[in-house]
C-alpha atoms as a PDB file:
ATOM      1  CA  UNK A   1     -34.518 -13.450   1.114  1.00  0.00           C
ATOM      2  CA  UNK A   2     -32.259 -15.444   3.465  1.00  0.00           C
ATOM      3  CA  UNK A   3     -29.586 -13.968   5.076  1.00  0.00           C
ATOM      4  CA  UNK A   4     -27.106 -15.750   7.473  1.00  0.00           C
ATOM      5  CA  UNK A   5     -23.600 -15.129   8.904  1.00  0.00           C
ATOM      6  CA  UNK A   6     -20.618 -16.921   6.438  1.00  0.00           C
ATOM      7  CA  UNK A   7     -18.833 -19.473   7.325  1.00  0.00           C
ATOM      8  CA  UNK A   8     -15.048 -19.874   5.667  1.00  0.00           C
ATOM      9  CA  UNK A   9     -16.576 -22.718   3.739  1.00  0.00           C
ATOM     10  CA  UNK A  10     -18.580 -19.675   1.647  1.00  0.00           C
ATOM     11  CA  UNK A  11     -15.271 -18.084   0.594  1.00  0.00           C
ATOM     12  CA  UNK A  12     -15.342 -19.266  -2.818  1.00  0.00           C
ATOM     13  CA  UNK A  13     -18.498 -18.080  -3.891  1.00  0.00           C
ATOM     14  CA  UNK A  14     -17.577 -14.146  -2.072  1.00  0.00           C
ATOM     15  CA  UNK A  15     -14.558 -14.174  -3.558  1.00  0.00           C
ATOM     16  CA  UNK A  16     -16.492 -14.891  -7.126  1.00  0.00           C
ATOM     17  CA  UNK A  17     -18.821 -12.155  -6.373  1.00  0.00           C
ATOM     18  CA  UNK A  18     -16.166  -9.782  -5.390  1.00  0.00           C
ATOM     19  CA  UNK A  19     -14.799 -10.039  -9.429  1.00  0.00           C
ATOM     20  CA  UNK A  20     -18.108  -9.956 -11.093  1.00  0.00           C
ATOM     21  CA  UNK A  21     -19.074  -7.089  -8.821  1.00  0.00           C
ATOM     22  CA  UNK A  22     -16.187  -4.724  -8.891  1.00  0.00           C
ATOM     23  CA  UNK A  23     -15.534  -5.636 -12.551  1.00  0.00           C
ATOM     24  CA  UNK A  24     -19.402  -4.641 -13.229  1.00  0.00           C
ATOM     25  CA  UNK A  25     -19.477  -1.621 -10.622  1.00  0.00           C
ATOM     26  CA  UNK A  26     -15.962  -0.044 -11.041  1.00  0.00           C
ATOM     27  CA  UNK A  27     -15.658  -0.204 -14.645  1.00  0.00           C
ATOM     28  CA  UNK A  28     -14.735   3.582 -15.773  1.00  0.00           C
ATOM     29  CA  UNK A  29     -13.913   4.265 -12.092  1.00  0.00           C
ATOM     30  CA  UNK A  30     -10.860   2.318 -11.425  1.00  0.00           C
ATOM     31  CA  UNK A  31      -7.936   1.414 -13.901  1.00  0.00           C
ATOM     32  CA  UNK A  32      -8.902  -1.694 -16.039  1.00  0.00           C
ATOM     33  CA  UNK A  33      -5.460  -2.997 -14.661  1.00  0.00           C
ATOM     34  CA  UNK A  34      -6.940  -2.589 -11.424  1.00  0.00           C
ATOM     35  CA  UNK A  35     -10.025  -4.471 -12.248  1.00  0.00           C
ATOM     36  CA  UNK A  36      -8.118  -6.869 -14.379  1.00  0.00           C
ATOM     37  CA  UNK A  37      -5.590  -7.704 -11.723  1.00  0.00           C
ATOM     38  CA  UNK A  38      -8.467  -9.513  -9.204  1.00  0.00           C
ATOM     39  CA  UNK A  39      -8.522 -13.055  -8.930  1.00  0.00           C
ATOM     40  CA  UNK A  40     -10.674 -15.068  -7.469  1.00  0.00           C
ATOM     41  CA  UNK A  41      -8.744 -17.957  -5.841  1.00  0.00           C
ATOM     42  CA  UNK A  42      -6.368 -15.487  -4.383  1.00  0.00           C
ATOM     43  CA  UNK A  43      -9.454 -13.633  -2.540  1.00  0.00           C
ATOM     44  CA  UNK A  44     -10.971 -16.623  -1.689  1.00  0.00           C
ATOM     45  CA  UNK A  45      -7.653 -16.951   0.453  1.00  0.00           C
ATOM     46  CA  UNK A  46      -7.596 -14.280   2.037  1.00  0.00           C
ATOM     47  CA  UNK A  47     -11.934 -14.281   3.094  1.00  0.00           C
ATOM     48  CA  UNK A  48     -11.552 -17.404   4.449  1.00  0.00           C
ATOM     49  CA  UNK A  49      -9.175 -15.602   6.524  1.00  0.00           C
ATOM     50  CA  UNK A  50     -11.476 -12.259   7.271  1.00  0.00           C
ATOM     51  CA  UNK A  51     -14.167 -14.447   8.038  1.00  0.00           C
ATOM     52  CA  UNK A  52     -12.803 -16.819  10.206  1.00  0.00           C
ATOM     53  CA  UNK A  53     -11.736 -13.241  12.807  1.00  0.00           C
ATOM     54  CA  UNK A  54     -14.286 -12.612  15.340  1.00  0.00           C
ATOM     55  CA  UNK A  55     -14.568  -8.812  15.305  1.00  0.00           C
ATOM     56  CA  UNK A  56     -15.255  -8.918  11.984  1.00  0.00           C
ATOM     57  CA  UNK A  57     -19.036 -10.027  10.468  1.00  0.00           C
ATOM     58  CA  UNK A  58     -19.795 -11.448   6.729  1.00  0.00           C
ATOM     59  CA  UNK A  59     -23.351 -11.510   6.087  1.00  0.00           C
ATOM     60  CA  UNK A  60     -24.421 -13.403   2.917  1.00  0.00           C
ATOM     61  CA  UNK A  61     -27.649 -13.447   1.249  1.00  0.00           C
ATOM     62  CA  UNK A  62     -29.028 -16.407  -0.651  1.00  0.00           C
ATOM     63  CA  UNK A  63     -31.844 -17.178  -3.556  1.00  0.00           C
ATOM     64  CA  UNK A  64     -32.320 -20.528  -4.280  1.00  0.00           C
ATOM     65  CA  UNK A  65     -29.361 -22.039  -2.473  1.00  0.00           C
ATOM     66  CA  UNK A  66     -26.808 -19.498  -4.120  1.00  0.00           C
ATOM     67  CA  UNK A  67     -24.868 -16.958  -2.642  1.00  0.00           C
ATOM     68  CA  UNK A  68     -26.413 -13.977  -4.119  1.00  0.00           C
ATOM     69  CA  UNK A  69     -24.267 -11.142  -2.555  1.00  0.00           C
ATOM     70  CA  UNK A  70     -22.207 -10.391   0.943  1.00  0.00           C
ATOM     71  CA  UNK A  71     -22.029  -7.640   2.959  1.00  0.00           C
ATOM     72  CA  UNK A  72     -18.782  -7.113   5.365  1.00  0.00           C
ATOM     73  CA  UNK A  73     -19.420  -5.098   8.667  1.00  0.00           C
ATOM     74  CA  UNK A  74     -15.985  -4.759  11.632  1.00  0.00           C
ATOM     75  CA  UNK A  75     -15.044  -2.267  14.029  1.00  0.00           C
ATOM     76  CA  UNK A  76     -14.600   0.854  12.392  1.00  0.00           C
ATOM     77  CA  UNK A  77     -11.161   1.682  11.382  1.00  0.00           C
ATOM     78  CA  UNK A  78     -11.523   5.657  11.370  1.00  0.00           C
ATOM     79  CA  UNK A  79      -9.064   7.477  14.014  1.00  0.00           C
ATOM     80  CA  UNK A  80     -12.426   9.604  14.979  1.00  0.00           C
ATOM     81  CA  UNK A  81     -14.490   6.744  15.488  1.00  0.00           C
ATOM     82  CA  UNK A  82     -15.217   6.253  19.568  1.00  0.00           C
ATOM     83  CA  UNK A  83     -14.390   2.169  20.586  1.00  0.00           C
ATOM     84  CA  UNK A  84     -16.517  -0.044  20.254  1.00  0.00           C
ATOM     85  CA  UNK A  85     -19.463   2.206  19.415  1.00  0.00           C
ATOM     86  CA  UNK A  86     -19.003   2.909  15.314  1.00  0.00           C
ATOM     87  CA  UNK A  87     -19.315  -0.288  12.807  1.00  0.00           C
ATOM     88  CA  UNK A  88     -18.020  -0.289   9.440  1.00  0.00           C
ATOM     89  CA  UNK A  89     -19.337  -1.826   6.521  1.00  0.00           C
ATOM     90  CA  UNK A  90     -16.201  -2.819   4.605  1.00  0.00           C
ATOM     91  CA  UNK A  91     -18.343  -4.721   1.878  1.00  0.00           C
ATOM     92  CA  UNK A  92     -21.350  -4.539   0.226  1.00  0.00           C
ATOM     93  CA  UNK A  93     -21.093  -6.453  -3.329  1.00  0.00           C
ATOM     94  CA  UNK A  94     -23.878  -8.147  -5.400  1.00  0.00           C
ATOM     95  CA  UNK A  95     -23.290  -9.426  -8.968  1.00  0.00           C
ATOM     96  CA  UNK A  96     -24.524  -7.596 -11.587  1.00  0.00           C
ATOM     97  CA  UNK A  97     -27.003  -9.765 -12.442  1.00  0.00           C
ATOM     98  CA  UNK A  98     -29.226  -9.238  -8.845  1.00  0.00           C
ATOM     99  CA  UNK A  99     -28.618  -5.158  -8.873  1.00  0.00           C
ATOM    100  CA  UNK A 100     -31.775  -3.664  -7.723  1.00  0.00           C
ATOM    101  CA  UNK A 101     -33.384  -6.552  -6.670  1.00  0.00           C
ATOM    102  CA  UNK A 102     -33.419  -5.950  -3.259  1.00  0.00           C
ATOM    103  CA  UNK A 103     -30.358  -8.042  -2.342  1.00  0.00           C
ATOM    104  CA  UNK A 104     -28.500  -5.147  -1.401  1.00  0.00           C
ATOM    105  CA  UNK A 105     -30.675  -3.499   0.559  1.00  0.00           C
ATOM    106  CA  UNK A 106     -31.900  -7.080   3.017  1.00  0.00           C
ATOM    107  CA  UNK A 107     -27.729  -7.221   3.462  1.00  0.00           C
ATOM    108  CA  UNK A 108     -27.394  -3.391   4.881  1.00  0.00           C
ATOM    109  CA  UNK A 109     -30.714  -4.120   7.268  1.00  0.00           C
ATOM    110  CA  UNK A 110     -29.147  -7.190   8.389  1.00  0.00           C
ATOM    111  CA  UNK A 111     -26.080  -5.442   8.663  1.00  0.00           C
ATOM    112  CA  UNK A 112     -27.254  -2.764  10.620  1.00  0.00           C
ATOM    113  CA  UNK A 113     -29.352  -5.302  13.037  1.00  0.00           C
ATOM    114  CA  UNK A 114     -27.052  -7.003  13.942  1.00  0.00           C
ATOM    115  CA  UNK A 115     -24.480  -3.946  14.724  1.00  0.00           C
ATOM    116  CA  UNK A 116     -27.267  -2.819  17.105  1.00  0.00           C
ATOM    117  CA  UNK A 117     -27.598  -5.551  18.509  1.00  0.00           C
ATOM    118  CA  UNK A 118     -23.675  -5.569  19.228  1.00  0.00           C
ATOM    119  CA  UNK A 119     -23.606  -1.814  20.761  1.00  0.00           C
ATOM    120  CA  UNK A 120     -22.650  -0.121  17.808  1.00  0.00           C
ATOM    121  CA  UNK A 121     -24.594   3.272  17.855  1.00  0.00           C
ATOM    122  CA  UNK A 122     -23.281   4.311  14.315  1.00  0.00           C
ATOM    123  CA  UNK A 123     -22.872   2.781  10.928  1.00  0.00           C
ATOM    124  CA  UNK A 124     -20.335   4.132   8.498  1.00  0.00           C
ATOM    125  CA  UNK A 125     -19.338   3.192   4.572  1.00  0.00           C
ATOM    126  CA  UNK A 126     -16.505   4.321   2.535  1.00  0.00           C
ATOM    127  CA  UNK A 127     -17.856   4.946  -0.822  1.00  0.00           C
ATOM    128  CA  UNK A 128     -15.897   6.286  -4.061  1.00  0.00           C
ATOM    129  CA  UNK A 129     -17.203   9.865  -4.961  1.00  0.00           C
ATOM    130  CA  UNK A 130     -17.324   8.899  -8.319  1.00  0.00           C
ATOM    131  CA  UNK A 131     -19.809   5.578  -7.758  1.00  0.00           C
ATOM    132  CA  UNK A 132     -22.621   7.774  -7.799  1.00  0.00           C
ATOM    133  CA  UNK A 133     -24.718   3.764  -7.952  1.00  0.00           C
ATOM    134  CA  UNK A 134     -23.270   3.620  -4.026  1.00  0.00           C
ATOM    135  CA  UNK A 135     -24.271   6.640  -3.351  1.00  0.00           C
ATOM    136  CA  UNK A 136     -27.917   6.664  -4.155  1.00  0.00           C
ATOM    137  CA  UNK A 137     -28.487   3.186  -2.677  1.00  0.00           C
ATOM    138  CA  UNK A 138     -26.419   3.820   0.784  1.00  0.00           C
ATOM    139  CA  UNK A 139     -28.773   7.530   0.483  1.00  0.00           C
ATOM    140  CA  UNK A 140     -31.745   5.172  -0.452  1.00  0.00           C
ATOM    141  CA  UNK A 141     -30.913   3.136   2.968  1.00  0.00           C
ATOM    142  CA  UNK A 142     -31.268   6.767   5.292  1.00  0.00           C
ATOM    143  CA  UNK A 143     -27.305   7.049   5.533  1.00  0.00           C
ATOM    144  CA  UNK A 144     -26.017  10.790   5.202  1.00  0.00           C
ATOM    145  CA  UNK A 145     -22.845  12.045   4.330  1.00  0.00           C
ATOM    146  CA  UNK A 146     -20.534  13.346   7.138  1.00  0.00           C
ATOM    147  CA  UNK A 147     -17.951  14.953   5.498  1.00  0.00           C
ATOM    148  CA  UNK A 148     -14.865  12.815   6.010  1.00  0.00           C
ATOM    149  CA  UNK A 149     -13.116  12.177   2.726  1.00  0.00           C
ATOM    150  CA  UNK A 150     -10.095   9.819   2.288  1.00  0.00           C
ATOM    151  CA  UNK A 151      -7.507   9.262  -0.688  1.00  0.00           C
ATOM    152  CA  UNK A 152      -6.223   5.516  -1.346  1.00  0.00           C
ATOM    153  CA  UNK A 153      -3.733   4.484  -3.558  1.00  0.00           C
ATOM    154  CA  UNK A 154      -4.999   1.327  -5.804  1.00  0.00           C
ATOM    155  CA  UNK A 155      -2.598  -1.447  -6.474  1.00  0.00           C
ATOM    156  CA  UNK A 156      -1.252   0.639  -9.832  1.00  0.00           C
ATOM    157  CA  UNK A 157      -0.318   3.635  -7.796  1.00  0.00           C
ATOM    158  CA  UNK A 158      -3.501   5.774  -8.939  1.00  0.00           C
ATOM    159  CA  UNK A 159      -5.560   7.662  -6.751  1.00  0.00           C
ATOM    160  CA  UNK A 160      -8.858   7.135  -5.391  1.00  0.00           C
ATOM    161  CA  UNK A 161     -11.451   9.430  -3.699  1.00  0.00           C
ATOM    162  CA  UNK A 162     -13.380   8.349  -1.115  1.00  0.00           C
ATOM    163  CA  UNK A 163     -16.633  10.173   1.037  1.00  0.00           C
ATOM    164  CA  UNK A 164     -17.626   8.617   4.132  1.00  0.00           C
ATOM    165  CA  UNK A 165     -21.622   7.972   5.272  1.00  0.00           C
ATOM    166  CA  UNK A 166     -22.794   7.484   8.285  1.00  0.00           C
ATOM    167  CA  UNK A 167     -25.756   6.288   9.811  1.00  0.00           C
ATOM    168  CA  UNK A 168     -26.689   7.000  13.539  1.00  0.00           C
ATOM    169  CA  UNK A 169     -28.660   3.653  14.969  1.00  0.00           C
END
């Protein structure tokens, strides 16, 4: 499966993929007015935006000249991470209709390449403790759980609980 680097042009189409994705995946896990509240042309915005920075990486992957999923890897934004040596992968959506298909897993090795290849000596997602789907792939991929946990607010004021993986490259 192709994978390449975005280009602002492919905002559209991650923005798209973003909805179907989190409306598919976070369903029972986040507030429908959560959910509900995403809109495309407003995310499409704001990637073209993340994409065009250069610390930050969007990887998309691509069957049959379709974006098929996108994975989103920066500088890690953890106050324990050491400069310039842990990567974060902000991202990692595929629509519903190419889950286990291997999509997911071709964007975290490219992902993980390419942080290599950039210095980065560790790899680490945020995942929500209750998307036990997340969990089992990012496990699946030979990250481990560290320990770190986080609490967000979402957009309605709820909570959400977070666990942090890690993956030493």
């Amino acid at each position: 499966m192709p994978i390449r680097t975005a280009t602002v042009f492919d905002a559209p189409s991650i923005a798209r993929i973003h909805v179907e994705s989190w409306r598919a995946a976070y369903r029972g896990q986040m507030p429908d007015a959560v959910l509900a509240a995403l809109n495309a042309e407003q995310l499409a915005m704001l990637w073209q935006e993340q994409i065009a920075q250069e610390r930050r990486q969007v990887f998309v992957a691509e069957k049959g000249g379709s974006i098929v999923g996108f994975c989103d890897l920066i500088p890690s934004r953890d106050e324990d991470a050491l400069l310039g040596r842990v990567a974060e992968i902000t991202a990692m959506d595929v629509p519903p209709e190419h889950w286990r298909k291997g999509v997911g897993g071709a964007l975290c090795h490219s992902a993980l390449t390419n942080a290599f290849r950039r210095g980065y000596r560790v790899v680490t997602p945020w995942v929500l403790d209750s998307n036990v789907a997340a969990r089992h792939f990012f496990a699946a991929m030979g990250f481990g759980l560290d320990g770190a946990t986080k609490t967000v607010m979402a957009i309605d004021g709820s909570q959400l609980h977070k666990i942090r993986f890690r993956m030493n490259l």
